[in-house]
N, C-alpha and C. Protein backbone atom coordinates (compact mmCIF):
# COMPACT_ATOMS: atom_id res chain seq x y z
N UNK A 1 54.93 -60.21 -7.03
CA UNK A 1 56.28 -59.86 -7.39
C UNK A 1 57.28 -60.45 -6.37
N UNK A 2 56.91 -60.28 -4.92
CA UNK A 2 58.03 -61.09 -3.74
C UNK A 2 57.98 -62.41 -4.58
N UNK A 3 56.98 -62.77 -4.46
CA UNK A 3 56.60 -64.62 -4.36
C UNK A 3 57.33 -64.72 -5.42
N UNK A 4 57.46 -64.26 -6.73
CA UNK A 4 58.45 -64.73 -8.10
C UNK A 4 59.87 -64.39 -7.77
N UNK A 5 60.45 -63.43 -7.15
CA UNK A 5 62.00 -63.44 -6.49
C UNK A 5 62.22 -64.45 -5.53
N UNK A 6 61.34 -64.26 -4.72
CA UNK A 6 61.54 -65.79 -3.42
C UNK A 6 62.00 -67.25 -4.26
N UNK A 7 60.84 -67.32 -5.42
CA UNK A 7 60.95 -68.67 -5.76
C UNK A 7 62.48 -68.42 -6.85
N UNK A 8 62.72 -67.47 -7.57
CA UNK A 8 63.67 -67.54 -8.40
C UNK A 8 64.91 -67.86 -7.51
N UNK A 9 64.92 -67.17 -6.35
CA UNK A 9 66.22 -67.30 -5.22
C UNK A 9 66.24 -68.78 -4.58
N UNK A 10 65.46 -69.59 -4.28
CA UNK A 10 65.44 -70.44 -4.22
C UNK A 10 65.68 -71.38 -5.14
N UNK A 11 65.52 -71.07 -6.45
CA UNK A 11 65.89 -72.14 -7.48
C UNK A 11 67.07 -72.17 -7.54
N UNK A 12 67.69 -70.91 -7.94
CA UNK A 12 69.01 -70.20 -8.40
C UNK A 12 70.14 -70.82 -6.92
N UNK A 13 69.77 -71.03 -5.69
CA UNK A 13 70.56 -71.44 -4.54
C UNK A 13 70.21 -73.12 -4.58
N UNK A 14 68.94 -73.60 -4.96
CA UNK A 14 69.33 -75.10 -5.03
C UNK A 14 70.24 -75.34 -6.28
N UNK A 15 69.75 -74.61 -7.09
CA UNK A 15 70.90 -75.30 -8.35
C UNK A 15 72.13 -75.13 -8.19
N UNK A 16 72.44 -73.95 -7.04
CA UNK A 16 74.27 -73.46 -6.86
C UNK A 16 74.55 -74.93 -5.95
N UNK A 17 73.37 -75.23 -5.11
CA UNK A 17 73.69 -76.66 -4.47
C UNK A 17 74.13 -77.48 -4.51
N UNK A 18 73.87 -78.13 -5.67
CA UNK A 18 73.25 -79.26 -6.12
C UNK A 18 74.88 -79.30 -6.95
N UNK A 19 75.47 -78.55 -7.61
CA UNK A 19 76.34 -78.35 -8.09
C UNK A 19 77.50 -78.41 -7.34
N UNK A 20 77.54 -78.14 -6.25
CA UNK A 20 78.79 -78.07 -5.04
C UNK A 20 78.34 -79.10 -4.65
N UNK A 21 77.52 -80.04 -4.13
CA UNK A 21 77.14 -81.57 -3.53
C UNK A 21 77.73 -82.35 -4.89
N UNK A 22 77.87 -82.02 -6.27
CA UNK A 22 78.44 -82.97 -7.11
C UNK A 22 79.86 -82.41 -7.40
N UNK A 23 80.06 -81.51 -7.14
CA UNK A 23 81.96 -81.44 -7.27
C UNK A 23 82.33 -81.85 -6.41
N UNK A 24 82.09 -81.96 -5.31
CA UNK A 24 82.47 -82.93 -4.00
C UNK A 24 82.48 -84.50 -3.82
N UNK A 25 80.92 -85.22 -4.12
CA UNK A 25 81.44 -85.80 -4.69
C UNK A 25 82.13 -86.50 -5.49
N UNK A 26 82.15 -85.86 -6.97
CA UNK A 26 83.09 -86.30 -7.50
C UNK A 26 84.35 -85.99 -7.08
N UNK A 27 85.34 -84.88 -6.54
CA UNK A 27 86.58 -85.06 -5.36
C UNK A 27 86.55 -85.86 -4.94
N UNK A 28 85.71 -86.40 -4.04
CA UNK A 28 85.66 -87.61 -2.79
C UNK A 28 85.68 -88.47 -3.46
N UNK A 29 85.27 -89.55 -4.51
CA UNK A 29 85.73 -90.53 -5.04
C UNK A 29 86.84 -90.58 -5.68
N UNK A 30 87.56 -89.87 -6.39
CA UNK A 30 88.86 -89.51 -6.79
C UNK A 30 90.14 -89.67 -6.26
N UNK A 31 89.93 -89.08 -4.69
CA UNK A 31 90.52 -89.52 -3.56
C UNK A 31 90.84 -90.53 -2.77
N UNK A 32 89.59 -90.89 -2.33
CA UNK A 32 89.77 -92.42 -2.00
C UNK A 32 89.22 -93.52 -2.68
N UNK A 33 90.16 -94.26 -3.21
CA UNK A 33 89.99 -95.09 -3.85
C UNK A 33 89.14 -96.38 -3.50
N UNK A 34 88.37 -96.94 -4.42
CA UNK A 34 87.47 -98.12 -4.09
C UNK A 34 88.28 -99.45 -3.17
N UNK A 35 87.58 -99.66 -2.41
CA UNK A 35 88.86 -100.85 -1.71
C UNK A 35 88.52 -102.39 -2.45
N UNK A 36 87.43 -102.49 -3.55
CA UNK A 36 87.55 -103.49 -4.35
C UNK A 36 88.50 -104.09 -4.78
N UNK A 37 89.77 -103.62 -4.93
CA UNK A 37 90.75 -104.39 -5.66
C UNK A 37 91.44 -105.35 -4.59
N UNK A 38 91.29 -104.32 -3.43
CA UNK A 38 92.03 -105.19 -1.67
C UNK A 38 91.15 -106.16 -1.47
N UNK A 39 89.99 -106.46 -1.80
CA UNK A 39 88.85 -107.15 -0.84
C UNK A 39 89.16 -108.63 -2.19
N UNK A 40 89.68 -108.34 -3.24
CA UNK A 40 89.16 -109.11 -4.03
C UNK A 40 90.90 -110.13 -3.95
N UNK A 41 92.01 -109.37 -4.04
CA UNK A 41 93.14 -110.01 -3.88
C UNK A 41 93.34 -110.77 -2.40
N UNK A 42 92.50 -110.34 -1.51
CA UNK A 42 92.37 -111.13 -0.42
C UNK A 42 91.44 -112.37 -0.09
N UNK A 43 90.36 -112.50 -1.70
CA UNK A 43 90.07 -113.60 -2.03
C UNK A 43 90.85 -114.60 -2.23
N UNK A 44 91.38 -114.22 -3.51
CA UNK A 44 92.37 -114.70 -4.22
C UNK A 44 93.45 -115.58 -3.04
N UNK A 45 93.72 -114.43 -2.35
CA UNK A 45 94.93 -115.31 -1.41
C UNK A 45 94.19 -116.43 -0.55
N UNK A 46 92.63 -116.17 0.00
CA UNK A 46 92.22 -117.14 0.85
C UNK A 46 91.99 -118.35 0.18
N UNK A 47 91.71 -118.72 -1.33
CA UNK A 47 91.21 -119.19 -2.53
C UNK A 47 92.70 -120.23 -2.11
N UNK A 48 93.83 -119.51 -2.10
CA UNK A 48 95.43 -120.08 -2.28
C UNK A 48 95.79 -120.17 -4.31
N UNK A 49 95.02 -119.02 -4.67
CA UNK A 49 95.60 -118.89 -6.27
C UNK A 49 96.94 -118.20 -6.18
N UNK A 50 97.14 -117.38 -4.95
CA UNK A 50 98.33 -116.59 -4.95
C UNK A 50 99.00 -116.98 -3.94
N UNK A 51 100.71 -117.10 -3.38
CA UNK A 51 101.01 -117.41 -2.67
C UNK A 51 101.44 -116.44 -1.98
N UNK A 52 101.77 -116.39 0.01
CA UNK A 52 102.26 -115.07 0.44
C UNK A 52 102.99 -114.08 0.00
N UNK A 53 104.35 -114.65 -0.64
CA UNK A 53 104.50 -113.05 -1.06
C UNK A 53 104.27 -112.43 -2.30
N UNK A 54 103.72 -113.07 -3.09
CA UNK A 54 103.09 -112.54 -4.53
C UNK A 54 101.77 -111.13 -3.85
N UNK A 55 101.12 -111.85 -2.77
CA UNK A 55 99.93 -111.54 -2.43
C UNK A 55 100.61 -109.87 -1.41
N UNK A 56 101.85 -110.33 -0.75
CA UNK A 56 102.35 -108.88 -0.08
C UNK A 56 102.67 -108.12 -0.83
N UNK A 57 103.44 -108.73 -2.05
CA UNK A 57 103.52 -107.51 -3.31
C UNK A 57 102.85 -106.60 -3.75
N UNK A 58 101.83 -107.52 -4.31
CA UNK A 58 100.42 -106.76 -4.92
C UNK A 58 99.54 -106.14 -3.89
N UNK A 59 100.01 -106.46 -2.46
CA UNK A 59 98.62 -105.36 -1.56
C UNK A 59 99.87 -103.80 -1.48
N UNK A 60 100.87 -104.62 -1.56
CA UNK A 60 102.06 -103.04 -0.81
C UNK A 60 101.79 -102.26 -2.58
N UNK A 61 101.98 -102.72 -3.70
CA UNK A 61 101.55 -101.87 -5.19
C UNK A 61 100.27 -101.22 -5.26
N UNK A 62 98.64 -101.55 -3.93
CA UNK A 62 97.89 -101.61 -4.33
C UNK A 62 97.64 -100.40 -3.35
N UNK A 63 98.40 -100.28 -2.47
CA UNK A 63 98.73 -99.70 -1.14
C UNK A 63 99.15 -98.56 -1.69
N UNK A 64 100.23 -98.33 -2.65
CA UNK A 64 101.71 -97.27 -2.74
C UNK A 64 100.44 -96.38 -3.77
N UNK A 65 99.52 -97.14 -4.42
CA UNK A 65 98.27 -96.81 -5.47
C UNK A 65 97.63 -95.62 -4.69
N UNK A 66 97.25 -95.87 -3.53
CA UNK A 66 96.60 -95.19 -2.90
C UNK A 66 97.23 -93.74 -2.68
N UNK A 67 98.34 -93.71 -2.46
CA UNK A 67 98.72 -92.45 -2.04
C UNK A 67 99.06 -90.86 -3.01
């Protein structure tokens, strides 16, 4: 009878876990945003498809994104 409460309490607290480790993460990505779009327009500018201030535009829009 312990041993079947022990294990039920233990299930019942990993699953409350497991559940708070994924609302968090999902918060935490929500928040901060992927820096893919910066890494990739700073291709672009080293490439020379964009010129300086097209390229300050779009990091300060990509920037103002963030907040």
């Amino acid at each position: 009878m312990v041993l079947v409460i022990g294990l039920m309490v233990l299930f019942w607290g990993g699953l409350a876990l497991l559940v708070v480790w994924l609302v968090r993460r999902r918060d935490r990505s929500a928040v901060t945003p992927p820096a893919e779009p910066v890494r990739m327009l700073d291709e672009r500018f080293a490439r020379g498809e964009i010129d300086e201030a097209d390229y300050q535009r779009r990091r300060d829009l990509l920037r103002d994104g963030e907040r």
